[in-house]
C-alpha atoms as a PDB file:
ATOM      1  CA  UNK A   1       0.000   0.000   0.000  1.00  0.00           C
ATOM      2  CA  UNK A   2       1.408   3.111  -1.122  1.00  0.00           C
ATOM      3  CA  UNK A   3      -0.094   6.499   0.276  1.00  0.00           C
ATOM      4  CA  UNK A   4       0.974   9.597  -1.990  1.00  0.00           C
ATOM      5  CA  UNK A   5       0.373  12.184   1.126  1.00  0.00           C
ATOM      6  CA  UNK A   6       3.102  11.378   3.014  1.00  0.00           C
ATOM      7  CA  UNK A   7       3.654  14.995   3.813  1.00  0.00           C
ATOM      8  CA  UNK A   8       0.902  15.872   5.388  1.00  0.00           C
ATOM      9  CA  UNK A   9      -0.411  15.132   8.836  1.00  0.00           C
ATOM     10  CA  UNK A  10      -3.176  12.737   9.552  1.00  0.00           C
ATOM     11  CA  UNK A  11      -7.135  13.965   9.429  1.00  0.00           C
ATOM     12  CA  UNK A  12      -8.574  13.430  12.969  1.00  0.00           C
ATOM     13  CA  UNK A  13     -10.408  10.641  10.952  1.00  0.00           C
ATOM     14  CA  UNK A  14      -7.306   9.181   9.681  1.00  0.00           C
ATOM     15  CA  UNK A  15      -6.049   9.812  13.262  1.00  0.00           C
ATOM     16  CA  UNK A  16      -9.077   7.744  15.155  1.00  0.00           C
ATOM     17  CA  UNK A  17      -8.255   4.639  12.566  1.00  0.00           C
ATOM     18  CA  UNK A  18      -4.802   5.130  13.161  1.00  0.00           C
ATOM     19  CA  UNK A  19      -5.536   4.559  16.804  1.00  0.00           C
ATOM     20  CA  UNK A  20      -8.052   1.745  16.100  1.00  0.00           C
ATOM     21  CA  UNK A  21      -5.909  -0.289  14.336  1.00  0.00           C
ATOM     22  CA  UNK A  22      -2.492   0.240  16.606  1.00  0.00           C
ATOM     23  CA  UNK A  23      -4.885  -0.848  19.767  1.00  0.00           C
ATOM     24  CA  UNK A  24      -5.522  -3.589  17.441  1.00  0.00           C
ATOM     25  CA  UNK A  25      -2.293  -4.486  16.498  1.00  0.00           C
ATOM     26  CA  UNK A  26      -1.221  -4.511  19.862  1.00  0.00           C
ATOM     27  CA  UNK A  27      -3.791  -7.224  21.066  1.00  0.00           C
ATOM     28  CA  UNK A  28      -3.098  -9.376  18.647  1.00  0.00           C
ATOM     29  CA  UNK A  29       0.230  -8.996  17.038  1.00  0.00           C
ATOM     30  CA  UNK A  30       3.047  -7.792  19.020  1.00  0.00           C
ATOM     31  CA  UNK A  31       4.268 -11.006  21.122  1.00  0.00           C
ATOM     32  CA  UNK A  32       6.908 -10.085  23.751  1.00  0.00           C
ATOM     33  CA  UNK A  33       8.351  -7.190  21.906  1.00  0.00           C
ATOM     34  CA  UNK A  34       8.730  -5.141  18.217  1.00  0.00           C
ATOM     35  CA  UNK A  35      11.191  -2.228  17.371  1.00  0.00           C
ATOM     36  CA  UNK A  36       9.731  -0.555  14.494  1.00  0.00           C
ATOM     37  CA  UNK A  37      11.785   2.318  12.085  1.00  0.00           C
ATOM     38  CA  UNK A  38       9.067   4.305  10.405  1.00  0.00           C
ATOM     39  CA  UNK A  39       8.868   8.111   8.697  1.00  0.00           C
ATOM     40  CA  UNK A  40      11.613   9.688   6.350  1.00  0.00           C
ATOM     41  CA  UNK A  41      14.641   7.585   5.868  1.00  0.00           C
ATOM     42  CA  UNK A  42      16.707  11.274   6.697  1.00  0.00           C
ATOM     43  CA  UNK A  43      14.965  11.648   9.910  1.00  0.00           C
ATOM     44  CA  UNK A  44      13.265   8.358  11.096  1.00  0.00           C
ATOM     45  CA  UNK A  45      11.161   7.711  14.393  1.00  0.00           C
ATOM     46  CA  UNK A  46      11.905   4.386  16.681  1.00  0.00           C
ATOM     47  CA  UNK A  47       9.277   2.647  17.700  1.00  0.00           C
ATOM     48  CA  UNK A  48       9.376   0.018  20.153  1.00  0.00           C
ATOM     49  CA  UNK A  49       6.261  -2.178  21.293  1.00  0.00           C
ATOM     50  CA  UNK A  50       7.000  -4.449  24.203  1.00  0.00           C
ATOM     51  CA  UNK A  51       5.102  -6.563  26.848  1.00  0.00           C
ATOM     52  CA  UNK A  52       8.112  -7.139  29.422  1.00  0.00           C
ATOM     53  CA  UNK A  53      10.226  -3.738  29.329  1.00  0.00           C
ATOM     54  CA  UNK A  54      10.137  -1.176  31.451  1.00  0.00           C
ATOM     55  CA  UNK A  55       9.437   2.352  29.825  1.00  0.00           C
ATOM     56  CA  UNK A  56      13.026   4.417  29.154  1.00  0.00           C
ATOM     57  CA  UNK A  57      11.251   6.894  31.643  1.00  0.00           C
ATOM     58  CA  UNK A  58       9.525   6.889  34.566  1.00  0.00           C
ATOM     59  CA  UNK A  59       6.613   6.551  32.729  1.00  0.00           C
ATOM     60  CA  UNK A  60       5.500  10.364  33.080  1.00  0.00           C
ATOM     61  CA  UNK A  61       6.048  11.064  29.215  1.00  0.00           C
ATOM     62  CA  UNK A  62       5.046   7.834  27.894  1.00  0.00           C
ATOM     63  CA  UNK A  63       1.466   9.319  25.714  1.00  0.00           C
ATOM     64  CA  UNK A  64      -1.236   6.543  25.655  1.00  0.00           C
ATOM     65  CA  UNK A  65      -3.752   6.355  22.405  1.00  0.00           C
ATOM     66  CA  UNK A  66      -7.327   7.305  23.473  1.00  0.00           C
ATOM     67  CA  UNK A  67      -9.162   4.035  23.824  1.00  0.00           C
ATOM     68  CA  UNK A  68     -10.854   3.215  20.235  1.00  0.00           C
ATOM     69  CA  UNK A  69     -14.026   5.276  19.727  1.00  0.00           C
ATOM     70  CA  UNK A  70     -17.349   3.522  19.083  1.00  0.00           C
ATOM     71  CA  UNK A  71     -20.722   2.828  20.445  1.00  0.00           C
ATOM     72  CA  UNK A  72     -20.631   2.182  24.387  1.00  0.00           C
ATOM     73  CA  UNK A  73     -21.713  -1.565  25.632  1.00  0.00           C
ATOM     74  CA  UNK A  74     -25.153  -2.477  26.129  1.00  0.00           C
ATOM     75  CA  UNK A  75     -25.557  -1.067  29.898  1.00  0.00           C
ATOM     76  CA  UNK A  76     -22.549   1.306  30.038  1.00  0.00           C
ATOM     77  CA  UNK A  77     -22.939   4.204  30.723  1.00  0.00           C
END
């Protein structure tokens, strides 16, 4: 799959599918751990997924995806 808009920054719908599928991902893909090199080859960004490391920092700075959007359970509220 080859996406021609590379440059520009994710719509907050591309954003929420984004998030969707990482949550995804995670669940069901990443086994003990994954180190990832995405973006510009220049300039890339290191990704690392992992079930049994510690965060590099205390934890404060790690950002966590809002939980996937979508219709609440049946009784939720």
């Amino acid at each position: 799959m080859y996406n021609e808009r590379h440059d520009e920054r994710l719509s907050g719908e591309e954003l929420e599918l984004f998030v969707q599928y990482l949550h995804r991902f995670a669940n069901h893909d990443v086994d003990i751990c994954l180190a990832l090199e995405a973006g510009d080859a220049d300039n890339p960004v290191y990704v690392m997924f992992g079930r049994d490391y510690p965060p590099v920092s205390d934890g404060g700075s790690q950002q966590s995806p809002a939980a996937p959007h979508g219709p609440a359970p049946e009784g939720a509220s």
